[in-house]
C-alpha atoms as a PDB file:
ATOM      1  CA  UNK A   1      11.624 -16.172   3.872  1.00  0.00           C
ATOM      2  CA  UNK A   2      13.242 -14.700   7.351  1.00  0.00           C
ATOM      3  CA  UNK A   3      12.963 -11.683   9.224  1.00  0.00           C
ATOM      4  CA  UNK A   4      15.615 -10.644  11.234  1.00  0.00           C
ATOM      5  CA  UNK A   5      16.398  -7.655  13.593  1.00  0.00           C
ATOM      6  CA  UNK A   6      18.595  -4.819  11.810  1.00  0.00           C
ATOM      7  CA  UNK A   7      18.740  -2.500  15.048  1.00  0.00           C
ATOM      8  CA  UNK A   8      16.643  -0.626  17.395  1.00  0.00           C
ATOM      9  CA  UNK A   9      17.248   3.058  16.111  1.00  0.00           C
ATOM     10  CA  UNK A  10      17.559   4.009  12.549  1.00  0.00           C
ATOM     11  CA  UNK A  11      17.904   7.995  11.768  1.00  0.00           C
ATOM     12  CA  UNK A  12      15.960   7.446   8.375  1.00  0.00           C
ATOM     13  CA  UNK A  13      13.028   6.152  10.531  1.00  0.00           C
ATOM     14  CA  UNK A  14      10.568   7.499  13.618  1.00  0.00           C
ATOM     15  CA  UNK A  15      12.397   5.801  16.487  1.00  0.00           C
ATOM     16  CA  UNK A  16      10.998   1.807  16.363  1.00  0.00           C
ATOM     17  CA  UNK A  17      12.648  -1.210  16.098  1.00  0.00           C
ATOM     18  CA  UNK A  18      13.980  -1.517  12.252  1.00  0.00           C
ATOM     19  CA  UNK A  19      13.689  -4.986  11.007  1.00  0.00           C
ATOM     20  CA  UNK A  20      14.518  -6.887   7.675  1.00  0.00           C
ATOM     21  CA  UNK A  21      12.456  -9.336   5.829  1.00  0.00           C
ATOM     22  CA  UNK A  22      14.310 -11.541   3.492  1.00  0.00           C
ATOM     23  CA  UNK A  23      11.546 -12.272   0.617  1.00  0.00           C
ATOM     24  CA  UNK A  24      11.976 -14.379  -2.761  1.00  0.00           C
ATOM     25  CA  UNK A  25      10.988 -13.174  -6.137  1.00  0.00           C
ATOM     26  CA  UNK A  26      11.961 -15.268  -8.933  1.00  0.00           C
ATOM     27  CA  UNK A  27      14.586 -17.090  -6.685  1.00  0.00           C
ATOM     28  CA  UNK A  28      16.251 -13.607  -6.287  1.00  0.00           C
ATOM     29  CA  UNK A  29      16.043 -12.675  -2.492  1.00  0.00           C
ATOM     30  CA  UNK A  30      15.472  -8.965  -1.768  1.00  0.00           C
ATOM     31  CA  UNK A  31      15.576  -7.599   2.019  1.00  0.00           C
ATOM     32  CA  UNK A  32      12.384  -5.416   2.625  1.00  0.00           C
ATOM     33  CA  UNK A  33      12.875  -2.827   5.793  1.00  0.00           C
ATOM     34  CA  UNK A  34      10.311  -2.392   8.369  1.00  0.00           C
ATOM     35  CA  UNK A  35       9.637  -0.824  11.340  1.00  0.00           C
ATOM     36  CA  UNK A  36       7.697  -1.462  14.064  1.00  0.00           C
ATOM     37  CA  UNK A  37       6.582   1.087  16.724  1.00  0.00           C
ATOM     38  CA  UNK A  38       3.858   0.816  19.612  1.00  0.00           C
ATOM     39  CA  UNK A  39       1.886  -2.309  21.392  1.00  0.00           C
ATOM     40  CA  UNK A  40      -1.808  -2.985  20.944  1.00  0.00           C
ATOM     41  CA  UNK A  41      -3.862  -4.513  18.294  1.00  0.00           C
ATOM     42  CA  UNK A  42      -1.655  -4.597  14.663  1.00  0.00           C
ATOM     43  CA  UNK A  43      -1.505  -1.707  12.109  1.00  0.00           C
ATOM     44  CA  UNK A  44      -0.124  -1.535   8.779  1.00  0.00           C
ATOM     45  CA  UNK A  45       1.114   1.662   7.289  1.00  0.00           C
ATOM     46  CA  UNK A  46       1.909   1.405   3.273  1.00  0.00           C
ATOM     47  CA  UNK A  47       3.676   4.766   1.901  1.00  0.00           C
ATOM     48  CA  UNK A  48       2.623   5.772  -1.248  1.00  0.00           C
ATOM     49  CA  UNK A  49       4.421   5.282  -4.487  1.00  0.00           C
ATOM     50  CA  UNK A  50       6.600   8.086  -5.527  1.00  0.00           C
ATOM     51  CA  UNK A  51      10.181   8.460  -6.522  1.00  0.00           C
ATOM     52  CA  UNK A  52      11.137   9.517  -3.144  1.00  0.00           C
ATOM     53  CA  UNK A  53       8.853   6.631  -1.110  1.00  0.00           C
ATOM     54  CA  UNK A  54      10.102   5.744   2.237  1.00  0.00           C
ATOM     55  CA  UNK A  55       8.214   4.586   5.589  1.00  0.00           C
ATOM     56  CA  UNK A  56       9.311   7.529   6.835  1.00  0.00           C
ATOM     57  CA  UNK A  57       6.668   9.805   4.774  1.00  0.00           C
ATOM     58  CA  UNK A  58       4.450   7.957   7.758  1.00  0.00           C
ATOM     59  CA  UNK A  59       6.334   8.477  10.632  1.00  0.00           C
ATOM     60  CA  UNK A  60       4.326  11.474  11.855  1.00  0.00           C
ATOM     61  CA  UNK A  61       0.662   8.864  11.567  1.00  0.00           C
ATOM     62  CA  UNK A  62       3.239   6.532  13.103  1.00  0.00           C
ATOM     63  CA  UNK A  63       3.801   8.355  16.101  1.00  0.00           C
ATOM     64  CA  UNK A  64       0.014   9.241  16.687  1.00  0.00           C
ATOM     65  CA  UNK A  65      -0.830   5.905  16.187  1.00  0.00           C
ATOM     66  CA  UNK A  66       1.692   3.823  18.766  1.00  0.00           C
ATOM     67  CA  UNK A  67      -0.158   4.766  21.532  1.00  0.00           C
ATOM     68  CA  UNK A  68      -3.138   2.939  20.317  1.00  0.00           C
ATOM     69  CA  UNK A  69      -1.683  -0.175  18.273  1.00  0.00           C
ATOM     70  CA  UNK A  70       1.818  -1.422  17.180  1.00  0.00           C
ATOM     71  CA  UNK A  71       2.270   0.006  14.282  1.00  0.00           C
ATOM     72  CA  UNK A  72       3.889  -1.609  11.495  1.00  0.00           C
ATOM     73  CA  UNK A  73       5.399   0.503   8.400  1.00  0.00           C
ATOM     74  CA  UNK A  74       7.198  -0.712   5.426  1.00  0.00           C
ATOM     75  CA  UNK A  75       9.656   0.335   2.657  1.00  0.00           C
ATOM     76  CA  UNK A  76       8.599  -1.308  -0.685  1.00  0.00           C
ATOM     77  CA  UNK A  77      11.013  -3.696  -2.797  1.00  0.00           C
ATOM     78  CA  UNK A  78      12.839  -1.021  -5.164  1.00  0.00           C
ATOM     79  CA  UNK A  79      11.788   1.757  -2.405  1.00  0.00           C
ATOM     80  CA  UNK A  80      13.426   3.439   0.579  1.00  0.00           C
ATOM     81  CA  UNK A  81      15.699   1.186   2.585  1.00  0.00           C
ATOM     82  CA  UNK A  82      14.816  -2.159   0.586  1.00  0.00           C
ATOM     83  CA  UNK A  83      16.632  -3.976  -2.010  1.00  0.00           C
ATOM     84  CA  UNK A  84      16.624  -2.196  -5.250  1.00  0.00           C
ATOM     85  CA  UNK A  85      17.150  -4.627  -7.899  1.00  0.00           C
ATOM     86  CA  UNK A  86      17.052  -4.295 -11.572  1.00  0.00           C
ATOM     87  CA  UNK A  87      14.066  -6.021 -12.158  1.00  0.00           C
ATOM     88  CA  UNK A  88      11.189  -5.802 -14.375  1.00  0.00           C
ATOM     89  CA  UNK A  89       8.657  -3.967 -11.411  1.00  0.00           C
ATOM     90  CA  UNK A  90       4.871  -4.287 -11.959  1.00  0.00           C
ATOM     91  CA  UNK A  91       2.094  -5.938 -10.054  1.00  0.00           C
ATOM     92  CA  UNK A  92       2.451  -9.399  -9.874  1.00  0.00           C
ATOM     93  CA  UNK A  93       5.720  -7.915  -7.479  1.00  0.00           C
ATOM     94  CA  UNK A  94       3.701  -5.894  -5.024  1.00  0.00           C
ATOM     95  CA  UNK A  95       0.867  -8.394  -4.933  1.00  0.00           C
ATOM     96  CA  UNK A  96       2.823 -11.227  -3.983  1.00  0.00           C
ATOM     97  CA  UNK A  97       4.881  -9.389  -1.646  1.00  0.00           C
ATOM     98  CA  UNK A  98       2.058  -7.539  -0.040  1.00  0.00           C
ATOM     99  CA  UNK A  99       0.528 -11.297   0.591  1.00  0.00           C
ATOM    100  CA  UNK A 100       3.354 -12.917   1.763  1.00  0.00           C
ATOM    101  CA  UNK A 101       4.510 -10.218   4.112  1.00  0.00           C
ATOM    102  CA  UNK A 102       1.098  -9.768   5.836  1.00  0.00           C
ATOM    103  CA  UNK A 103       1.018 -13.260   6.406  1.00  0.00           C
ATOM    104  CA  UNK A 104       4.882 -13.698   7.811  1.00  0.00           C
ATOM    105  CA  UNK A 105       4.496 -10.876  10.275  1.00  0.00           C
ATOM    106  CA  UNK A 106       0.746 -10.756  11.793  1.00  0.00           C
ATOM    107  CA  UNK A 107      -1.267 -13.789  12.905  1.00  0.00           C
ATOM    108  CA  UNK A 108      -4.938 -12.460  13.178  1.00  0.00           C
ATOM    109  CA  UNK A 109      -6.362 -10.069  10.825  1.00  0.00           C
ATOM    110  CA  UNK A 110      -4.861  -6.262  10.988  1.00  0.00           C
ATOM    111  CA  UNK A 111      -6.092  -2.981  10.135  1.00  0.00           C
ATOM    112  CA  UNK A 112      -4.152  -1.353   7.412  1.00  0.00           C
ATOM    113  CA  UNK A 113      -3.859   2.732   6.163  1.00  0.00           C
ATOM    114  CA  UNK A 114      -2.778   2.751   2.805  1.00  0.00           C
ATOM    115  CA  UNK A 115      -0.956   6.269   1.179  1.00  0.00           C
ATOM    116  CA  UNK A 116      -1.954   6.627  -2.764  1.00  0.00           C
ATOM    117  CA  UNK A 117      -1.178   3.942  -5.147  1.00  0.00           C
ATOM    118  CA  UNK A 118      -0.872   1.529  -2.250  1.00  0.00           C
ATOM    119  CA  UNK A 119      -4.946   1.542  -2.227  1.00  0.00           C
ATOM    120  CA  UNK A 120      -4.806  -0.749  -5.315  1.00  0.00           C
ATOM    121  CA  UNK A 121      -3.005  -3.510  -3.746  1.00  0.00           C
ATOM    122  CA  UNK A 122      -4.411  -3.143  -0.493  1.00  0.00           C
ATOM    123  CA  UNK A 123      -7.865  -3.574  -2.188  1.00  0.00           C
ATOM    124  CA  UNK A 124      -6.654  -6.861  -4.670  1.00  0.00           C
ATOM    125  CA  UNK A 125      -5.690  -8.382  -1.486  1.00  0.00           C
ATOM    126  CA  UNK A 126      -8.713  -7.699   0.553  1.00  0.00           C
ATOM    127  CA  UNK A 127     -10.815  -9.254  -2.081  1.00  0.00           C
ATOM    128  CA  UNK A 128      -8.794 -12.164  -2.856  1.00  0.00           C
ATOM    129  CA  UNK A 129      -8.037 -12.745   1.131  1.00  0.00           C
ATOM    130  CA  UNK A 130     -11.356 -11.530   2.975  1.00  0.00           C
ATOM    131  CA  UNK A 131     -10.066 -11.875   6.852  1.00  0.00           C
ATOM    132  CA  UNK A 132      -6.900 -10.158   6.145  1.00  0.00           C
ATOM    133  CA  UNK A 133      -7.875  -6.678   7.047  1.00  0.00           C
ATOM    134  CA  UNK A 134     -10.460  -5.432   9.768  1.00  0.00           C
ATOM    135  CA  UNK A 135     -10.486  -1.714   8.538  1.00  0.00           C
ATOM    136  CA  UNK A 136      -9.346   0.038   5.952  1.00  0.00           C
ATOM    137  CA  UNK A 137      -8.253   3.781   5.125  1.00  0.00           C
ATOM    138  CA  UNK A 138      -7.187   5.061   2.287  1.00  0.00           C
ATOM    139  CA  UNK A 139      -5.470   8.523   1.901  1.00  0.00           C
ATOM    140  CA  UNK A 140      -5.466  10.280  -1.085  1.00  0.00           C
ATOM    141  CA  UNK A 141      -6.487   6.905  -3.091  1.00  0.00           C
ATOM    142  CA  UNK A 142      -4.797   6.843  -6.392  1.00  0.00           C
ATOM    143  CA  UNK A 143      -4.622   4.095  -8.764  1.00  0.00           C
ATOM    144  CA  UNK A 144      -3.056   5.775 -12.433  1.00  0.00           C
ATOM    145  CA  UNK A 145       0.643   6.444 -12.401  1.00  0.00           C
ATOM    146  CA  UNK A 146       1.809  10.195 -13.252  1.00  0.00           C
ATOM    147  CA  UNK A 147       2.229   9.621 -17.036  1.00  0.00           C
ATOM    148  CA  UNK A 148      -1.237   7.767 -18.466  1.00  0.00           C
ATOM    149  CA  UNK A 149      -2.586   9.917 -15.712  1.00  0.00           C
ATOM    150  CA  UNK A 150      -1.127  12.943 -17.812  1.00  0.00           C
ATOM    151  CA  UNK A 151      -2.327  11.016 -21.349  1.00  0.00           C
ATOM    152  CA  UNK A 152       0.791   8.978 -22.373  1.00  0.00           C
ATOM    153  CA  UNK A 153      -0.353   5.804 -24.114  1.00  0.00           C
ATOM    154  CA  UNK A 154       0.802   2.385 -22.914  1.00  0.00           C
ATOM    155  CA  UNK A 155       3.066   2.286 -26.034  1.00  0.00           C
ATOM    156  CA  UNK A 156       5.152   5.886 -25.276  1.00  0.00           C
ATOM    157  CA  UNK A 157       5.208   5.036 -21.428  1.00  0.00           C
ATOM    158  CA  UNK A 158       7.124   2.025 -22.557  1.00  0.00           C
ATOM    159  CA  UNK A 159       9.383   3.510 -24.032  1.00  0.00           C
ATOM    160  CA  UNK A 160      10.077   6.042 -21.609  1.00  0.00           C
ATOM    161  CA  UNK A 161      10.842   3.395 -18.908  1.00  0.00           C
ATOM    162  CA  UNK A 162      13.196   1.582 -21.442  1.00  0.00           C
ATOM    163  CA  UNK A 163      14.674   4.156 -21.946  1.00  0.00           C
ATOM    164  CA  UNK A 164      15.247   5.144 -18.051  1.00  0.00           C
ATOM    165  CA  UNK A 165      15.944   1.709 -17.622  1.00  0.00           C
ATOM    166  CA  UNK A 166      19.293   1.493 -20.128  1.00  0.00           C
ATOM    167  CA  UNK A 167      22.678   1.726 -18.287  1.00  0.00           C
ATOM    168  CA  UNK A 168      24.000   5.199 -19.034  1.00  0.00           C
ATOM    169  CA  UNK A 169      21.156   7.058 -21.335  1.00  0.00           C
ATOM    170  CA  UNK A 170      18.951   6.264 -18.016  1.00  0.00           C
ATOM    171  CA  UNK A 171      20.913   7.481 -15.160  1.00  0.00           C
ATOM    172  CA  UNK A 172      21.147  10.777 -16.934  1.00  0.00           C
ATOM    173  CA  UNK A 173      17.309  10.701 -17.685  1.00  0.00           C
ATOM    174  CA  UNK A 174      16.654   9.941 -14.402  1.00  0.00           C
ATOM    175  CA  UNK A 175      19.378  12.487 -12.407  1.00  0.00           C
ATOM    176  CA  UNK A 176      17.748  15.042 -14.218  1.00  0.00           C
ATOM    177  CA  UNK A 177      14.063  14.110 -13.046  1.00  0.00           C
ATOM    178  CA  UNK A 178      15.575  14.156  -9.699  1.00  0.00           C
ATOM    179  CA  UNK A 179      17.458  17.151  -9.119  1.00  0.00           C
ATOM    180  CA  UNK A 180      16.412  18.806  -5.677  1.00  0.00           C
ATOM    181  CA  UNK A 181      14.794  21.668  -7.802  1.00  0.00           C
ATOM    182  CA  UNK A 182      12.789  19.630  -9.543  1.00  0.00           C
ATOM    183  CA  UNK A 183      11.755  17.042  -6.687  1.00  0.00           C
ATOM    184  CA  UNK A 184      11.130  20.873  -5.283  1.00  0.00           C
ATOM    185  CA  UNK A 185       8.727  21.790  -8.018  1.00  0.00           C
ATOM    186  CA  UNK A 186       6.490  18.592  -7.991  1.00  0.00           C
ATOM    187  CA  UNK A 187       6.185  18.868  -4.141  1.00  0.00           C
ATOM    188  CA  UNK A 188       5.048  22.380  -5.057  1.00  0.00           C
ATOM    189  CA  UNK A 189       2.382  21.285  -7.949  1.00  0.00           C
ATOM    190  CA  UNK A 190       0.935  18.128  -6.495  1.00  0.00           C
ATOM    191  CA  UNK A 191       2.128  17.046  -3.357  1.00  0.00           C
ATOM    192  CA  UNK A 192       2.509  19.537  -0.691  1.00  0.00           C
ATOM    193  CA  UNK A 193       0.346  22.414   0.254  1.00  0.00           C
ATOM    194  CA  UNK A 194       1.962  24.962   2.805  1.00  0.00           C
ATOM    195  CA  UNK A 195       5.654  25.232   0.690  1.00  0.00           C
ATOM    196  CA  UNK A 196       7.410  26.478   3.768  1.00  0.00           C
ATOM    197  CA  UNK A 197       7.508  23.223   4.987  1.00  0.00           C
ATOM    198  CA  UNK A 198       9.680  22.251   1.708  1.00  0.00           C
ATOM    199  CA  UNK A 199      12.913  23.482   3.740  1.00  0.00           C
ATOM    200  CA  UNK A 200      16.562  22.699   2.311  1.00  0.00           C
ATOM    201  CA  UNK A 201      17.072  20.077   4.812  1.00  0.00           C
ATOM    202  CA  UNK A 202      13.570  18.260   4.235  1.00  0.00           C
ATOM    203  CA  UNK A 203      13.929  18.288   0.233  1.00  0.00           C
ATOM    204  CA  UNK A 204      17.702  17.344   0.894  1.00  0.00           C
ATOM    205  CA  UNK A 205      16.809  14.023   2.509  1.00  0.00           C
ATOM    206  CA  UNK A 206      13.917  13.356  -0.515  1.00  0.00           C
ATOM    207  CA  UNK A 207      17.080  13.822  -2.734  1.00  0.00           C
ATOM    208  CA  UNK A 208      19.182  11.509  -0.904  1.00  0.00           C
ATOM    209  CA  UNK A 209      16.570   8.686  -1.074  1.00  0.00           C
ATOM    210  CA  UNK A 210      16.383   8.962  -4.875  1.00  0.00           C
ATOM    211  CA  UNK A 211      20.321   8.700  -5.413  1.00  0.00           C
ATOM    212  CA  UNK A 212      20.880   4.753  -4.269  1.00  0.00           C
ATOM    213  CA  UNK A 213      21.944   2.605  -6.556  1.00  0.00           C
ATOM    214  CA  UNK A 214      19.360   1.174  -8.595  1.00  0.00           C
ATOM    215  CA  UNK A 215      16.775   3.709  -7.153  1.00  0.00           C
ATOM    216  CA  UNK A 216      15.478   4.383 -10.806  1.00  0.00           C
ATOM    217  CA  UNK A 217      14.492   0.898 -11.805  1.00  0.00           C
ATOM    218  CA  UNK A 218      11.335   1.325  -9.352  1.00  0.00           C
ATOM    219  CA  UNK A 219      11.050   4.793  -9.762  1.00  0.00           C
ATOM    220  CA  UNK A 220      10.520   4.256 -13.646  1.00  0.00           C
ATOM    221  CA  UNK A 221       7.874   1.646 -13.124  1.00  0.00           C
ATOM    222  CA  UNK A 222       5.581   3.656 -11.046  1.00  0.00           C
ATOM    223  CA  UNK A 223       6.117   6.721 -13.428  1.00  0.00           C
ATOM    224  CA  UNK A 224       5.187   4.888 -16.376  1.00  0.00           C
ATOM    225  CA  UNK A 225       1.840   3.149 -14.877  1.00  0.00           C
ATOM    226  CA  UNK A 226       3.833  -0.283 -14.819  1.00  0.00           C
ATOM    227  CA  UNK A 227       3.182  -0.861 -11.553  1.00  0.00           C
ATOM    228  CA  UNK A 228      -0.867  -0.030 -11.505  1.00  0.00           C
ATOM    229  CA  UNK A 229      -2.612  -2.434  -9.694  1.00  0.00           C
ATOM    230  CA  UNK A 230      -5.539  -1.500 -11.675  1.00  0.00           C
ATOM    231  CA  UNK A 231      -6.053  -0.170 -14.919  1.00  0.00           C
ATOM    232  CA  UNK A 232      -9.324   1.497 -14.907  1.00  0.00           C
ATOM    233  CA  UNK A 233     -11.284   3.492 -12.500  1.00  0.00           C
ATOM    234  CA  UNK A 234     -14.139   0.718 -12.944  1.00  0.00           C
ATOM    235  CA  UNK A 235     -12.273  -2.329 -11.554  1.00  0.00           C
ATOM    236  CA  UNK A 236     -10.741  -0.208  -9.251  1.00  0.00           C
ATOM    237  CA  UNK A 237     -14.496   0.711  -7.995  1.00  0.00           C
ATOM    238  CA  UNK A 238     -15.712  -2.717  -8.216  1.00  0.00           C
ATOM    239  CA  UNK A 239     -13.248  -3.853  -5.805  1.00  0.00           C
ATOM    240  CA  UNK A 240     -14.440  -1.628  -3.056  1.00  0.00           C
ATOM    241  CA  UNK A 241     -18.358  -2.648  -3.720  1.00  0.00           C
ATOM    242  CA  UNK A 242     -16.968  -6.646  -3.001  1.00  0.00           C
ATOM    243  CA  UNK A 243     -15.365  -5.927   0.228  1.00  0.00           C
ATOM    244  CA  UNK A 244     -17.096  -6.290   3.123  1.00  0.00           C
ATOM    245  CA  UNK A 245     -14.248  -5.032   5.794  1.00  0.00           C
ATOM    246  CA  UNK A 246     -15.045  -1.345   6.202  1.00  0.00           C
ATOM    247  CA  UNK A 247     -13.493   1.077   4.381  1.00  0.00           C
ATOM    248  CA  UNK A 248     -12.928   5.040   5.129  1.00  0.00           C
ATOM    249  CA  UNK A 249     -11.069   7.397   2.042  1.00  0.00           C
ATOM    250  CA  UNK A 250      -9.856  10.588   3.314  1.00  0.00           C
ATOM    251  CA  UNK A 251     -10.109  12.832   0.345  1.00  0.00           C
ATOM    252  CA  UNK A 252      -6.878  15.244  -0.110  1.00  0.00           C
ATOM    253  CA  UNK A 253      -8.594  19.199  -0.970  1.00  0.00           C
ATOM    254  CA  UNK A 254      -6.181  19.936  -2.718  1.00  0.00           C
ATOM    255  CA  UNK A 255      -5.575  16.735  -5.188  1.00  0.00           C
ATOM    256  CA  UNK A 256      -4.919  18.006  -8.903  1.00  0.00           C
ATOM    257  CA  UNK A 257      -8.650  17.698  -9.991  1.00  0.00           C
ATOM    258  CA  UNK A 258      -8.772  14.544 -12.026  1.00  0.00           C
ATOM    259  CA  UNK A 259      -7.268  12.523  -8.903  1.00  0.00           C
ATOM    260  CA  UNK A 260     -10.278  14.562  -6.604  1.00  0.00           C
ATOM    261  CA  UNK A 261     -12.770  14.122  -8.660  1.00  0.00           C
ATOM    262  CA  UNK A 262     -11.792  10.488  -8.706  1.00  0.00           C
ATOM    263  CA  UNK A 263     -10.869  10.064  -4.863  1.00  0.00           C
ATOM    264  CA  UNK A 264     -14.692  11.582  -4.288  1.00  0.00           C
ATOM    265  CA  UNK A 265     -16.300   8.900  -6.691  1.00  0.00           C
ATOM    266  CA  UNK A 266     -15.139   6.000  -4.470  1.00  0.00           C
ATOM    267  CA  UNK A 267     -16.341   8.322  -0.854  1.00  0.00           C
ATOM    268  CA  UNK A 268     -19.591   7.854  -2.639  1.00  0.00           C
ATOM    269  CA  UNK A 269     -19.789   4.162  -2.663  1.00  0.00           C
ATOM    270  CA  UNK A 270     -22.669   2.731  -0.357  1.00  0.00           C
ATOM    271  CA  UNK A 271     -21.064   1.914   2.666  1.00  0.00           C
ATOM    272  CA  UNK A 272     -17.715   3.853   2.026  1.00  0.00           C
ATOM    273  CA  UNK A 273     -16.961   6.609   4.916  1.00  0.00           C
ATOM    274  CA  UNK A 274     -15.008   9.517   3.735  1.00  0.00           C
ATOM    275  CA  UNK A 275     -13.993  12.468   5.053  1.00  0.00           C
ATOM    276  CA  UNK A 276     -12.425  15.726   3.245  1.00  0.00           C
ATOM    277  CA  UNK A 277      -9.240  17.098   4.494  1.00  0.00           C
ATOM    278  CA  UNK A 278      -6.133  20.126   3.711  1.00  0.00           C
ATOM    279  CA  UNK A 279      -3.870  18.307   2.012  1.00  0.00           C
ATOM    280  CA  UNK A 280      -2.885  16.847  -1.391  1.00  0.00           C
ATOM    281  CA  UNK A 281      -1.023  13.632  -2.874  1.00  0.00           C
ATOM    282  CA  UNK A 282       1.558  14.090   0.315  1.00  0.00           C
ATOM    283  CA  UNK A 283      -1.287  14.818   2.521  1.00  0.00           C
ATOM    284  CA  UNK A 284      -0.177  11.345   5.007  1.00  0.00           C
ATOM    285  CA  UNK A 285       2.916  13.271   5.751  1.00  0.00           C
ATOM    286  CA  UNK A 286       1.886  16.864   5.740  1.00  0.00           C
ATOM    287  CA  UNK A 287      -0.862  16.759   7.795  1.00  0.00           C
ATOM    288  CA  UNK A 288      -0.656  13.334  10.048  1.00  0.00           C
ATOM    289  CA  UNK A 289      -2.510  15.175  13.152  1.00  0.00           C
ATOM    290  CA  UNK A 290      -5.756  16.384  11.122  1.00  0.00           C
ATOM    291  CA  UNK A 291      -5.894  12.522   9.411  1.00  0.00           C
ATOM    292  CA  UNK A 292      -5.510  10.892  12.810  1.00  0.00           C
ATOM    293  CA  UNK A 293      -8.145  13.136  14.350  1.00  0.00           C
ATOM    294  CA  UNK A 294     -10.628  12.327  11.398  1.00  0.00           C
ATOM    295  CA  UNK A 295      -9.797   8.592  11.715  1.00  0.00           C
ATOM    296  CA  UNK A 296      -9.448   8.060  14.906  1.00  0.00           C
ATOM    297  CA  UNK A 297     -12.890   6.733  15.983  1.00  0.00           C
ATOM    298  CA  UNK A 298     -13.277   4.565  12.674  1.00  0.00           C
ATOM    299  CA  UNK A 299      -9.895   2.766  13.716  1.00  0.00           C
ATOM    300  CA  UNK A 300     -11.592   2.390  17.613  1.00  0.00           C
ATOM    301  CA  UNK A 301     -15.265   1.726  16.792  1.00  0.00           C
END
């Protein structure tokens, strides 16, 4: 396992130094981009999980950040600017990577802001590696993928990402699930709030990061709740009560009210800081100013 330096400007980034780390799953080696941004104390940013993830959903915290730390963000395996391979994604993946790339980059314990689904694995870590984090946030914690989130049983999810997963039947299912009207319309329900910032040339780049070649494989994992770190909102809780590293949630106002209702039932853990925000699922990107203001002097104090 390497890193290596890709360049010192990428256009689908926020201006750092883009770098590649060569990891091994299952003796297949898949290149993970990062980029790096700012000097000070280490900070990890983790996009959410989406169809249309990239660093670059945290470019604007990025920015606001590299003042104060070097700030470290990442495109998952399957995701972004990383290897896409066709391989089975769930959570053994993203646990083992998460692991092994915190440990092959920083030296002393970090403080990490985790978008969405990322809280999961952030959390699994943190409790089976105490001093890897100092602080926590999480932003619009989420921990069900969109489908058993919407009732599909295990079985039916399944299928669906079999089916997405098959050589021609899937690239049709998935092109149409990915049209730039549609990515338009679930920016609209869920993950955006002020819809004039979904411009033709904003929506046009989310399209462009859904059409690389094996882009679905990922995508259909995370739709279908295969790649849930957790399964239930129990263990999900219990890992925040067995941390001891402190922990804020900033709570998006305008989640779809099952993921609020949830996001508000881990602010009320003992211990837990929290703070309510504008914003929904997208809230890291759309408003990165009003989340660095709120988290600001947890990250310092």
């Amino acid at each position: 396992m390497s890193t290596s330096l890709l360049s010192t400007y990428d256009p689908t980034g926020f201006g750092g130094v883009v770098q590649e780390y060569v990891w091994q799953w299952e003796n297949q080696p898949l290149r993970v981009v990062y980029e790096t941004l700012g000097n000070g104390s280490p900070l990890l940013l983790l996009p959410a999980f989406s169809s249309v993830s990239t660093r670059q959903e945290m470019a604007g915290l990025a920015r606001l950040l590299a003042p104060h730390f070097q700030v470290v963000a990442i495109d998952w395996p399957g995701f972004g600017q990383s290897s896409r391979p066709s391989i089975d994604y769930r959570p053994e993946i993203y646990q083992q990577f998460l692991g092994d790339f915190v440990q092959a980059v920083f030296s002393i314990p970090i403080t990490v802001i985790a978008a969405g689904h990322a809280a999961g694995y952030v959390l699994q870590l943190a409790h089976q590696q105490p001093d890897t984090f100092s602080k926590i946030v999480l932003i619009a914690p989420t921990w069900r993928g969109p489908l058993p989130t919407m009732g599909a049983n295990p079985m039916l999810a399944g299928v669906v990402r079999g089916l997405v997963r098959s050589p021609i039947v899937g690239q049709i299912l998935y092109k149409l699930n990915t049209t730039p009207s549609f990515l338009r319309f679930m920016y609209r329900r869920h993950v955006f709030v002020d819809t004039a910032k979904l411009t033709p040339s904003f929506m046009e780049k989310k399209w462009q990061s859904t059409q690389k070649p094996g882009a679905r494989f990922a995508s259909a994992a995370f739709v279908t709740g295969n790649i849930d770190a957790v399964h239930n909102q129990s263990d999900f809780l219990a890992l925040v009560q067995s941390l001891s590293v402190p922990i804020m949630v900033v709570i998006a106002e305008s989640s779809p009210p099952k993921s609020r209702a949830e996001m508000e039932v881990v602010a009320a853990l003992p211990g837990v800081r929290s703070v309510v925000l504008p914003g929904s699922l997208g809230m890291h990107e759309e408003y990165p100013a009003e989340i660095f203001a709120a988290i600001e002097d947890f990250l310092h104090h």
